[in-house]
N, C-alpha and C. Protein backbone atom coordinates (compact mmCIF):
# COMPACT_ATOMS: atom_id res chain seq x y z
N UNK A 1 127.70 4.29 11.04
CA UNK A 1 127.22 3.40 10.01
C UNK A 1 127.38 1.97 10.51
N UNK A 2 126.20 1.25 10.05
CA UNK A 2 126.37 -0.39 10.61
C UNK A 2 127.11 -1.09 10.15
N UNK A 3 127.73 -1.94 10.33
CA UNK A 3 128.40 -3.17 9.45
C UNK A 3 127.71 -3.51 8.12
N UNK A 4 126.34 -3.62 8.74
CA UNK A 4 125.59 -4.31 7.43
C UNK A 4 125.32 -3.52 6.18
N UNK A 5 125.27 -2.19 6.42
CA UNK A 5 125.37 -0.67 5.93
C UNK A 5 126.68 -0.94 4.79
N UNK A 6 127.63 -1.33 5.71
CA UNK A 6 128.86 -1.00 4.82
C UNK A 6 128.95 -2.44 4.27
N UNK A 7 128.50 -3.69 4.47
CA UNK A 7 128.73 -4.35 3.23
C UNK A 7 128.12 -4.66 2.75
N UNK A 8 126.45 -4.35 2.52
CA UNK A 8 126.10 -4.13 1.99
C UNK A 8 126.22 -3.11 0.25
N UNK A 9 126.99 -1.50 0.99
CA UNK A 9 127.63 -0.72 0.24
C UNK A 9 128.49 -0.99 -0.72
N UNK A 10 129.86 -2.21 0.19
CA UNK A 10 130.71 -2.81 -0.60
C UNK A 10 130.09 -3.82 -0.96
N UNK A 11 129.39 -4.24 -1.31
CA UNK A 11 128.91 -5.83 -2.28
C UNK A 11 128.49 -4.87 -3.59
N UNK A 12 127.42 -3.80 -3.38
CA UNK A 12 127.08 -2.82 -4.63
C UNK A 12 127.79 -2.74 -5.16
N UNK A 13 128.85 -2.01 -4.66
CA UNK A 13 130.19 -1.44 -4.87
C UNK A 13 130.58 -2.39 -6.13
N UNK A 14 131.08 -3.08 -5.29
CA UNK A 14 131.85 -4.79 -6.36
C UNK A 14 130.86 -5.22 -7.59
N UNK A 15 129.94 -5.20 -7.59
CA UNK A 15 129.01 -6.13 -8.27
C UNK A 15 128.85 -4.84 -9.55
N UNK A 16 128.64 -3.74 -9.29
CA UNK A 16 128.85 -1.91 -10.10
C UNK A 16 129.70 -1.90 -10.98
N UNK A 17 131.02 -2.33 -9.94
CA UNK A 17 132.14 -2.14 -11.05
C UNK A 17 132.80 -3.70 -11.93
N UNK A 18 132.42 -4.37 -11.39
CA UNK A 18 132.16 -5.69 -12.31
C UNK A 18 131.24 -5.72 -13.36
N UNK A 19 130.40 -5.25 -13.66
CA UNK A 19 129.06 -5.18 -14.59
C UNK A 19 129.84 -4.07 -15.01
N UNK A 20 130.63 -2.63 -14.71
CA UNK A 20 131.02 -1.57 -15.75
C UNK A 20 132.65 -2.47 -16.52
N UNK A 21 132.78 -3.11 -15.65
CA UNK A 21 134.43 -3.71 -16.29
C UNK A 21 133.95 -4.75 -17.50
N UNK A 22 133.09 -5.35 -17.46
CA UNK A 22 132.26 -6.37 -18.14
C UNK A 22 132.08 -6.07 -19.23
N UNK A 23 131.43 -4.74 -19.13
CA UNK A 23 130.51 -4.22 -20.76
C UNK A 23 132.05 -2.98 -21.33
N UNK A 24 132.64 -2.53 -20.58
CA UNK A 24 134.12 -2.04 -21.04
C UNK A 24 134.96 -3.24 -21.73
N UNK A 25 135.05 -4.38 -21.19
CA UNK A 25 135.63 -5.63 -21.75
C UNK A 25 134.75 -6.06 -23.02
N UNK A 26 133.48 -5.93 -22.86
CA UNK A 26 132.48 -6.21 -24.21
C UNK A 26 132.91 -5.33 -25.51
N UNK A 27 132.84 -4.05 -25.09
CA UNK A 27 133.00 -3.10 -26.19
C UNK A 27 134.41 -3.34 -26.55
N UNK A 28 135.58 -2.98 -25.88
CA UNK A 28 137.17 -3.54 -26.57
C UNK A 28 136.98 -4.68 -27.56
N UNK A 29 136.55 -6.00 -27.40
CA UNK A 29 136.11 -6.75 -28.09
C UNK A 29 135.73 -6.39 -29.61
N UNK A 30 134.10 -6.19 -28.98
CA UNK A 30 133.09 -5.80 -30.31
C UNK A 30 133.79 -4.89 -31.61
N UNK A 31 134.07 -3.80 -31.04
CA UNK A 31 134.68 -2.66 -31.28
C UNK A 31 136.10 -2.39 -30.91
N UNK A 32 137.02 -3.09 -31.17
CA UNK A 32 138.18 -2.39 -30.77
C UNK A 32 139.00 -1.12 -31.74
N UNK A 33 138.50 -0.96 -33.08
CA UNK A 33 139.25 0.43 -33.55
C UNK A 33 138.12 1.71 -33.46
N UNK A 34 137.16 1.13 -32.37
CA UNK A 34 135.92 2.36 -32.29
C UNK A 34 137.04 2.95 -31.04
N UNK A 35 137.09 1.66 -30.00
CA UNK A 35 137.46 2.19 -28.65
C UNK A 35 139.05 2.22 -28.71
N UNK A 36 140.00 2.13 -29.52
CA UNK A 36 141.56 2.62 -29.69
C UNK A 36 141.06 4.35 -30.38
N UNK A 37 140.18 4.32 -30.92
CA UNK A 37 140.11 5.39 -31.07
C UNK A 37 139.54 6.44 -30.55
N UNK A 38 138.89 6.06 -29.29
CA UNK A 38 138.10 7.02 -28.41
C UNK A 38 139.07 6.88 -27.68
N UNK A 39 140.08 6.10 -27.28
CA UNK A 39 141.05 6.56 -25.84
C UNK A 39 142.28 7.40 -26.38
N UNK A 40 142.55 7.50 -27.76
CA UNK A 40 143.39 8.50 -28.48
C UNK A 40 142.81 9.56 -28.74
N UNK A 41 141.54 10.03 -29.00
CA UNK A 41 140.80 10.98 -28.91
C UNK A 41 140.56 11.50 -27.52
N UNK A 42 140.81 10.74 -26.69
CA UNK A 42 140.33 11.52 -25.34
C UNK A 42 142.01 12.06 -24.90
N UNK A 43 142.75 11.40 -25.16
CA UNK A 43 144.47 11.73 -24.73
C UNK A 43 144.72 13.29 -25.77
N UNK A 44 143.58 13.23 -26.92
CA UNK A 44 144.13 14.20 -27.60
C UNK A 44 143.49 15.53 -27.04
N UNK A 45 142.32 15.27 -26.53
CA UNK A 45 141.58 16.07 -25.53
C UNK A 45 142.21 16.69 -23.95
N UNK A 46 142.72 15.59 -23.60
CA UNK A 46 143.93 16.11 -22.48
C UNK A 46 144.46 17.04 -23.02
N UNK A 47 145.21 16.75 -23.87
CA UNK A 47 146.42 17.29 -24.18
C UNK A 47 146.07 18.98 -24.57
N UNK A 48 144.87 19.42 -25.35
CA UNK A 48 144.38 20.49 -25.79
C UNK A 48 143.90 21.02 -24.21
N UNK A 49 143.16 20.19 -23.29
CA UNK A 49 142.48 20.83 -22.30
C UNK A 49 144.10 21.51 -21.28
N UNK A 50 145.25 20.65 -21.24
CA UNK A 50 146.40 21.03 -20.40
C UNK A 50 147.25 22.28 -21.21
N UNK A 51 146.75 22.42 -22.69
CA UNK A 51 147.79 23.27 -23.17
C UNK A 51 146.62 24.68 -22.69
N UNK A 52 145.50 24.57 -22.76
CA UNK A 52 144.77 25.59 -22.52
C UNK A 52 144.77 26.07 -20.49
N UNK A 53 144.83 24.83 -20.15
CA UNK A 53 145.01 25.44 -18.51
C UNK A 53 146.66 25.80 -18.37
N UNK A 54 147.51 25.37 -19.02
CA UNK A 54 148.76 25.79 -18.83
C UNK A 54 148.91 27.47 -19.07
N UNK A 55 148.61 27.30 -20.60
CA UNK A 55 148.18 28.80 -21.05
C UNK A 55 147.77 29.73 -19.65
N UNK A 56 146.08 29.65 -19.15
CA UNK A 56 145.86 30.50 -18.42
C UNK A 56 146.42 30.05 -17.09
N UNK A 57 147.06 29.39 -16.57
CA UNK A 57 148.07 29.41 -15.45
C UNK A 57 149.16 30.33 -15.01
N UNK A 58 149.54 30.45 -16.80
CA UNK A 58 151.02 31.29 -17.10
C UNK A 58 150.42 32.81 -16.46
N UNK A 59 149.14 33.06 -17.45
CA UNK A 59 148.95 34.33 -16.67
C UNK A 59 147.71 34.64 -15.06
N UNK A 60 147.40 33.33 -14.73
CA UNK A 60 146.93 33.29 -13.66
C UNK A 60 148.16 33.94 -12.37
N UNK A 61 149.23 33.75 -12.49
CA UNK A 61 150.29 33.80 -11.42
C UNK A 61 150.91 34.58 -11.68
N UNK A 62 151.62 35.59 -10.99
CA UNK A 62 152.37 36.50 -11.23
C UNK A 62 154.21 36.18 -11.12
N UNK A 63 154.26 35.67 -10.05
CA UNK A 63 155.50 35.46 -9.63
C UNK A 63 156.09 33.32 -10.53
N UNK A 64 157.10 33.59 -10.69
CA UNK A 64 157.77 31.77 -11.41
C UNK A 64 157.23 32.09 -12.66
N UNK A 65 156.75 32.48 -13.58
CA UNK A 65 156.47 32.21 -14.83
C UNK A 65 157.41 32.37 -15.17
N UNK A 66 157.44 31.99 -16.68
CA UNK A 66 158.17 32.00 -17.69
C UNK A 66 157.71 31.70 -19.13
N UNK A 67 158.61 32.15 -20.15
CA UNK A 67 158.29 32.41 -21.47
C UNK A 67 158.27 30.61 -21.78
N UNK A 68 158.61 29.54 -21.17
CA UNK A 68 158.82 27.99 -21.24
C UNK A 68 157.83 27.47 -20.70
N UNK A 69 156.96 28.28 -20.39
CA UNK A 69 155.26 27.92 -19.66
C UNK A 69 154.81 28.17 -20.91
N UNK A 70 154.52 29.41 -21.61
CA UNK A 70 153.74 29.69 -22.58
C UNK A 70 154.41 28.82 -23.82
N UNK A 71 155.85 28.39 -24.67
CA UNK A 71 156.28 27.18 -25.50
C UNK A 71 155.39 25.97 -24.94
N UNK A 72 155.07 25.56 -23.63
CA UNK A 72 154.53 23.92 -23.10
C UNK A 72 153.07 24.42 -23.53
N UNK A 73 152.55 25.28 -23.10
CA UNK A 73 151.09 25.23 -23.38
C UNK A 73 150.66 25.06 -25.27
N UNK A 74 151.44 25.89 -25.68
CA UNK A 74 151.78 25.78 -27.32
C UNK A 74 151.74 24.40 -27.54
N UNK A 75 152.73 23.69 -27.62
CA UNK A 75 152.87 22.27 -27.21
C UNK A 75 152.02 21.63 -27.34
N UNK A 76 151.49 21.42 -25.92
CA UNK A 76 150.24 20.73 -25.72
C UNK A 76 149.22 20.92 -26.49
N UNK A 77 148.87 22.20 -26.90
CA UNK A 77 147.65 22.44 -27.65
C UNK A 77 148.06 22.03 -28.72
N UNK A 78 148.96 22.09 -29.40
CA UNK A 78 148.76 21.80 -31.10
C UNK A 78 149.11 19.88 -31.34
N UNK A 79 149.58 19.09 -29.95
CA UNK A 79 149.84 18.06 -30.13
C UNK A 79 148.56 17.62 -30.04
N UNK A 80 147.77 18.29 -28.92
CA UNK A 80 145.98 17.51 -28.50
C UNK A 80 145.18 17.79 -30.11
N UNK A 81 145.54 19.00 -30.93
CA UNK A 81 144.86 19.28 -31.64
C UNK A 81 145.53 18.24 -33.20
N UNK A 82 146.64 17.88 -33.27
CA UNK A 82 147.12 17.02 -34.65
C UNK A 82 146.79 15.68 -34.18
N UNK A 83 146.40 14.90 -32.63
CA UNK A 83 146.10 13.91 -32.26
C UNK A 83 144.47 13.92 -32.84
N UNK A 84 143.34 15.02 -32.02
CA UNK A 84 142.63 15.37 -33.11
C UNK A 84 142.27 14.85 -34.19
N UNK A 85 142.90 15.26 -35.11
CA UNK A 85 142.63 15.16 -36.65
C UNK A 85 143.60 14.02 -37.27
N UNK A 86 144.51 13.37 -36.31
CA UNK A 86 145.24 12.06 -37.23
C UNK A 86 145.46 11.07 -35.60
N UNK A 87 143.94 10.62 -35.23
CA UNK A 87 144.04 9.68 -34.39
C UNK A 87 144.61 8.32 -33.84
N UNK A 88 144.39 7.44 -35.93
CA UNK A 88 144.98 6.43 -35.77
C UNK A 88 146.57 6.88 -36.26
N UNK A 89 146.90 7.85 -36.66
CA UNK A 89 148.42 7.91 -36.62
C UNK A 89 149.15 8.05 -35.26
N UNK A 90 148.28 8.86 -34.38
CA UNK A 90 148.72 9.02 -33.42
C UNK A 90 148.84 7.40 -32.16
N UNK A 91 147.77 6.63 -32.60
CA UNK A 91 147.37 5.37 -32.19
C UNK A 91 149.07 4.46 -32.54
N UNK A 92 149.30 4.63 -33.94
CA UNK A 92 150.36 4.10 -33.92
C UNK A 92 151.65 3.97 -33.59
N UNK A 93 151.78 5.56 -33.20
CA UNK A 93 153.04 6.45 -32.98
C UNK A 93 153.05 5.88 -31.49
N UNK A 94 151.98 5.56 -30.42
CA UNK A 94 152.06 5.38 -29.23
C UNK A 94 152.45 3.59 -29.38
N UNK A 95 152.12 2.81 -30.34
CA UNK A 95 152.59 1.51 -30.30
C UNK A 95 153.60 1.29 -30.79
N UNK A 96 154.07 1.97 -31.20
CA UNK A 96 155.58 2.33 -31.78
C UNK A 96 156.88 2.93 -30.65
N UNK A 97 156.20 3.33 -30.00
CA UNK A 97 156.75 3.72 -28.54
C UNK A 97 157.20 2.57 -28.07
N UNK A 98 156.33 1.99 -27.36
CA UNK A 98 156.28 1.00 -26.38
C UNK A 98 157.15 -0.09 -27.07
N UNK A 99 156.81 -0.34 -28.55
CA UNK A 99 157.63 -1.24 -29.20
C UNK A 99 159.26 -1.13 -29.07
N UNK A 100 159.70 -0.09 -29.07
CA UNK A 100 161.31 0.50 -29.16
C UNK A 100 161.18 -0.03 -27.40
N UNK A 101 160.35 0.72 -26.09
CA UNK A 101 160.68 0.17 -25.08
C UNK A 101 160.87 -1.19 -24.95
N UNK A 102 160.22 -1.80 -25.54
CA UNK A 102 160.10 -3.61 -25.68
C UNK A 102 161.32 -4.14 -26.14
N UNK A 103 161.32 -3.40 -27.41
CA UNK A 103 162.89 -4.14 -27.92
C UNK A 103 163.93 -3.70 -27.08
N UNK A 104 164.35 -2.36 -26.33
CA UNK A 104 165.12 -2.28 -25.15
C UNK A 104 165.31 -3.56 -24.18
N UNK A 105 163.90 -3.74 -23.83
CA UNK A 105 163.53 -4.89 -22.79
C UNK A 105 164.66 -6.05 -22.78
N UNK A 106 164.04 -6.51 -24.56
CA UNK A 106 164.56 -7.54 -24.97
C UNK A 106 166.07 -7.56 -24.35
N UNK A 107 166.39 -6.92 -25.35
CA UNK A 107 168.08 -6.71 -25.62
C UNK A 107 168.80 -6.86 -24.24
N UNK A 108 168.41 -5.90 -23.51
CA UNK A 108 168.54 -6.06 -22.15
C UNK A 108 169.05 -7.11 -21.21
N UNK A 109 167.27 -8.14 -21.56
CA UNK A 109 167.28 -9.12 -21.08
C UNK A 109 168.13 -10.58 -21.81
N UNK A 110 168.35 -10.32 -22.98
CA UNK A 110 169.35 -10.93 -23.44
C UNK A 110 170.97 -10.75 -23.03
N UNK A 111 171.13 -9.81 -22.66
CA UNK A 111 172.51 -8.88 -22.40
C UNK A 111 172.77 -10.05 -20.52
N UNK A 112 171.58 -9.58 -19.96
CA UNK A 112 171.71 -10.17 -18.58
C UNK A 112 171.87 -11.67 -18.40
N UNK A 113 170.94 -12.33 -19.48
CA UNK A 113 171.06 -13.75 -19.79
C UNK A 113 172.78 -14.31 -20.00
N UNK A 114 173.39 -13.64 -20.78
CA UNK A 114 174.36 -13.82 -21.36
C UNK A 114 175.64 -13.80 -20.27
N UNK A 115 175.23 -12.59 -19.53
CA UNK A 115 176.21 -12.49 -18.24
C UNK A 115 175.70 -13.38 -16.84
N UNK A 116 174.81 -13.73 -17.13
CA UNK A 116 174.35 -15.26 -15.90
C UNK A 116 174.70 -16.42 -16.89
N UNK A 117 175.21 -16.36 -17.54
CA UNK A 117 175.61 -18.18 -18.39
C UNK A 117 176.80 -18.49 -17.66
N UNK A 118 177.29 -17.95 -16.76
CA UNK A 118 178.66 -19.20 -16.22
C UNK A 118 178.21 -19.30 -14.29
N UNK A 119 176.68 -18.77 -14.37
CA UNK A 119 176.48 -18.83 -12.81
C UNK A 119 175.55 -20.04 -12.66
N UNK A 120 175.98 -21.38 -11.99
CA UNK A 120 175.33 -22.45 -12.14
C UNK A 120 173.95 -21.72 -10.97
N UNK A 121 173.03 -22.94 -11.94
CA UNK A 121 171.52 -22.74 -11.50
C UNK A 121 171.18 -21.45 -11.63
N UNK A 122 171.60 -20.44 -12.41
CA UNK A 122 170.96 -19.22 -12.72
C UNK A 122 169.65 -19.44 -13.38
N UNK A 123 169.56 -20.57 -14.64
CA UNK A 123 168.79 -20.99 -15.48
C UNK A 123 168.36 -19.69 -16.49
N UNK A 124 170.23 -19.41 -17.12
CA UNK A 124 170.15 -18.42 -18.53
C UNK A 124 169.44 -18.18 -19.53
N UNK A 125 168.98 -20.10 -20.25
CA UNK A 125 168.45 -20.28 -20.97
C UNK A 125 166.89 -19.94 -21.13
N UNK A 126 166.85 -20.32 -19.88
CA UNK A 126 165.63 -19.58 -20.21
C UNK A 126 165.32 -18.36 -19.88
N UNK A 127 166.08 -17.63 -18.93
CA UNK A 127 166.11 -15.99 -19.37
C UNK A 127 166.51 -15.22 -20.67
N UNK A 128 167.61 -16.33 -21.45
CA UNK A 128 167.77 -16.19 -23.05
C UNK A 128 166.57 -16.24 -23.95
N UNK A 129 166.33 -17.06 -23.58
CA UNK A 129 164.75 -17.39 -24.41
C UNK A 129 163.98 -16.15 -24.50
N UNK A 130 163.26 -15.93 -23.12
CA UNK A 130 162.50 -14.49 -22.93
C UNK A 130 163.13 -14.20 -23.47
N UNK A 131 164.20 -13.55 -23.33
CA UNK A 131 164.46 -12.53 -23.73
C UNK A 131 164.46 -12.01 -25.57
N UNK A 132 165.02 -13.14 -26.15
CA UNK A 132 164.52 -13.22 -27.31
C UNK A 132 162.99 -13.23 -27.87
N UNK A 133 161.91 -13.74 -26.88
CA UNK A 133 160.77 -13.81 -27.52
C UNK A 133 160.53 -12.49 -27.63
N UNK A 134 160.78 -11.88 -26.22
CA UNK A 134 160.48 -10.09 -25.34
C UNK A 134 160.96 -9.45 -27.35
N UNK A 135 162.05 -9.12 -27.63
CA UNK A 135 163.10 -8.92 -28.80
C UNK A 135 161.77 -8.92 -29.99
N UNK A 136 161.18 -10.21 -30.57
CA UNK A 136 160.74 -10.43 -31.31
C UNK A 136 159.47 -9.66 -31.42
N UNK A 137 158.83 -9.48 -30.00
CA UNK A 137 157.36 -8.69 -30.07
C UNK A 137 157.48 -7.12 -30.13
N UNK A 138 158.88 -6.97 -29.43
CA UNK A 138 158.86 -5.67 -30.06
C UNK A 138 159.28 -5.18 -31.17
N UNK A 139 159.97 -6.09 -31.66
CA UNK A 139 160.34 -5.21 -33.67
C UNK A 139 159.01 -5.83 -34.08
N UNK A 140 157.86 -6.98 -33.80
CA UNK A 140 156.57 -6.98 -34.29
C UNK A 140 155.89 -5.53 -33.99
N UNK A 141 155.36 -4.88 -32.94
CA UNK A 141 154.97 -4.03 -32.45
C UNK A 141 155.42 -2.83 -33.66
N UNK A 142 157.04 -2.42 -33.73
CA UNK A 142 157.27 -1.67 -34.34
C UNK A 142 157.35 -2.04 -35.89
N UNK A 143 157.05 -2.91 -36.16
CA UNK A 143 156.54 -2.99 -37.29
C UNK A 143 155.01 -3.03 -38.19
N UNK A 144 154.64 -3.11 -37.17
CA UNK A 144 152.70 -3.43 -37.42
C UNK A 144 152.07 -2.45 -36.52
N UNK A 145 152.31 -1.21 -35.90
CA UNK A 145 151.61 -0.49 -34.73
C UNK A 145 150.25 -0.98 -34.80
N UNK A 146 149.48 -0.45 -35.96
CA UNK A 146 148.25 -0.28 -36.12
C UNK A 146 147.52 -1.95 -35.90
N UNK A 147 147.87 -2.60 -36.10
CA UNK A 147 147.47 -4.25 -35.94
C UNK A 147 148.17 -4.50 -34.78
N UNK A 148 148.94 -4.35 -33.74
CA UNK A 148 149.17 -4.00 -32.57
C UNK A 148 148.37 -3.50 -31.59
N UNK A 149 148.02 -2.16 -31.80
CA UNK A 149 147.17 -1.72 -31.34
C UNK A 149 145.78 -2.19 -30.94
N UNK A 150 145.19 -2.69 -31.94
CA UNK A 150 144.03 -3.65 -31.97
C UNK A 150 144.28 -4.58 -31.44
N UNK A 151 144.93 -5.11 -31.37
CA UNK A 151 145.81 -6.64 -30.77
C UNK A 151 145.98 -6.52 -29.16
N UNK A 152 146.28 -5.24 -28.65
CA UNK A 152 146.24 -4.64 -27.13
C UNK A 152 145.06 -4.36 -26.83
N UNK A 153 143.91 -3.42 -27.49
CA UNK A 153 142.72 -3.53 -27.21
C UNK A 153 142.06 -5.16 -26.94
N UNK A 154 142.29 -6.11 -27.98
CA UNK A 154 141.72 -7.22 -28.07
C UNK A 154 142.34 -8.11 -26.33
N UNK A 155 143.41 -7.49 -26.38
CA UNK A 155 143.75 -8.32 -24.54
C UNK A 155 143.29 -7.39 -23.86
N UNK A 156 143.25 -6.64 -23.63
CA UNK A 156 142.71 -5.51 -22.55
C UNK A 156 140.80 -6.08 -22.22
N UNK A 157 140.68 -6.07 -23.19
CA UNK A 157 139.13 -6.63 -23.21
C UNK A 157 138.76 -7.94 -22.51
N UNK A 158 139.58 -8.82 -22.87
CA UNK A 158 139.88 -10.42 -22.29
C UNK A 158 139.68 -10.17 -20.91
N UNK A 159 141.28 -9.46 -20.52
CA UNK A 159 141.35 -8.91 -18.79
C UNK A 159 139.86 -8.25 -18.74
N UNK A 160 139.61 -7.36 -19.32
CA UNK A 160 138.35 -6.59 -18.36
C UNK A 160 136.84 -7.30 -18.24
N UNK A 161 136.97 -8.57 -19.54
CA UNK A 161 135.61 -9.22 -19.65
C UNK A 161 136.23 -10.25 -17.95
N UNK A 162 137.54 -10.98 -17.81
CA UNK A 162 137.63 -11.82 -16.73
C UNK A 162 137.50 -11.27 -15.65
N UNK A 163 137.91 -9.86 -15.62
CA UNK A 163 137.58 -9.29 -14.22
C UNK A 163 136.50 -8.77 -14.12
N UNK A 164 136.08 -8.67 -15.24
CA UNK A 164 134.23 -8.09 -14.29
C UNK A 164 133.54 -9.01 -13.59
N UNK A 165 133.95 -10.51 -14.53
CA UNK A 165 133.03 -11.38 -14.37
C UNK A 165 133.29 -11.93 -13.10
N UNK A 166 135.02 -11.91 -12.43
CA UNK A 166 134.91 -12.50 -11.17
C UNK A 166 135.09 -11.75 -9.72
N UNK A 167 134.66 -9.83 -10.84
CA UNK A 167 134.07 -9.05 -9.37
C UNK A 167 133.15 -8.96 -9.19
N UNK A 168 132.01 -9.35 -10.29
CA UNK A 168 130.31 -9.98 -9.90
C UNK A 168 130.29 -11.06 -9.04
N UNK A 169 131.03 -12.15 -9.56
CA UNK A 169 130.99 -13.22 -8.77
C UNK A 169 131.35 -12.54 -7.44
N UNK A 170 132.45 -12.15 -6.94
CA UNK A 170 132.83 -11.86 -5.90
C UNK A 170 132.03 -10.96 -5.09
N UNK A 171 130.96 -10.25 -5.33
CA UNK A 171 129.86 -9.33 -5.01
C UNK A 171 129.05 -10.06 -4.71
N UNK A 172 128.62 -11.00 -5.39
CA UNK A 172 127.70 -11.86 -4.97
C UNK A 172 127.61 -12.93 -4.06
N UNK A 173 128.79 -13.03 -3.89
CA UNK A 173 129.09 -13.96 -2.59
C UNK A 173 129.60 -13.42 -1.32
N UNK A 174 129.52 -11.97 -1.60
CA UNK A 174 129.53 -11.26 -0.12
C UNK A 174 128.49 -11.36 0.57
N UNK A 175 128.72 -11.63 2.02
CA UNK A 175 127.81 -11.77 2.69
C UNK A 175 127.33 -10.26 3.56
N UNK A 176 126.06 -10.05 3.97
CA UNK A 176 125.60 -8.49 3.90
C UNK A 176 125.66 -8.38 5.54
């Protein structure tokens, strides 16, 4: 293959997935409890499609199974299937997650702040700070999932509208 072959290929390439990151960044936007709810619907789809290949795995193989293969496939299927039918609960339950990780964060990072306050030029305060703001977004988070949620779609979109736009640009200024 020629040089010109291949960057040519890679300029497509770039300019493809800039224009798909673009209109993915458009829709989060436009639509963000269409598309929080198609990526919880598709996780709930995993989850049914892995409890069903787990299932026939268990009896695909003869030898390592176990009765804790067939409980996980159970599992999986009835979690893909209540994700299913209570999407945005499930939407929230996952921002509710991350929120408890966040407030960990926080605390954490407050905890570490606190034990760098007698190390000159550590600059505590303002690892105190974070760390308190870190603190604050996650008992927000766990208090609001569902307006959270939307609130993560609504940045996710930002990022994917800025990066499409400057992997077009960047496609377009490849030289072929």
């Amino acid at each position: 293959m020629s040089n010109n072959s291949y960057m040519r290929r890679t300029k497509s390439t770039t300019i493809i997935i800039g224009v798909l990151m673009l209109l993915l960044g458009l829709a989060f936007l436009v639509w963000p409890g269409g598309t929080t709810e198609f990526f919880v619907l598709m996780c709930g789809w995993g989850f049914v499609i892995a409890g069903i290949a787990t299932f026939a795995g268990y009896f695909a193989k003869s030898e390592g199974r176990s009765a804790w293969d067939i409980v996980l496939a159970v599992c999986e299927f009835v979690l893909g299937i209540l994700i299913l039918i209570f999407p945005f609960f499930f939407a929230g339950v996952f921002v509710i997650f991350i929120g408890i990780v966040v407030i960990a964060t926080g605390i954490f990072d407050i905890m570490d702040a606190i034990s760098l306050r007698d190390v000159k030029g550590s600059l505590w305060g303002l690892w105190l700070a974070l760390g308190i703001i870190t603190l604050i977004f996650g008992l927000c988070m766990f208090a609001y999932p569902i307006i959270w949620a939307v609130t993560m779609i609504w940045l996710a979109g930002v990022v994917l509208v800025f990066d499409g736009i400057t992997e077009i640009i960047a496609g377009a200024m490849m030289k072929e």
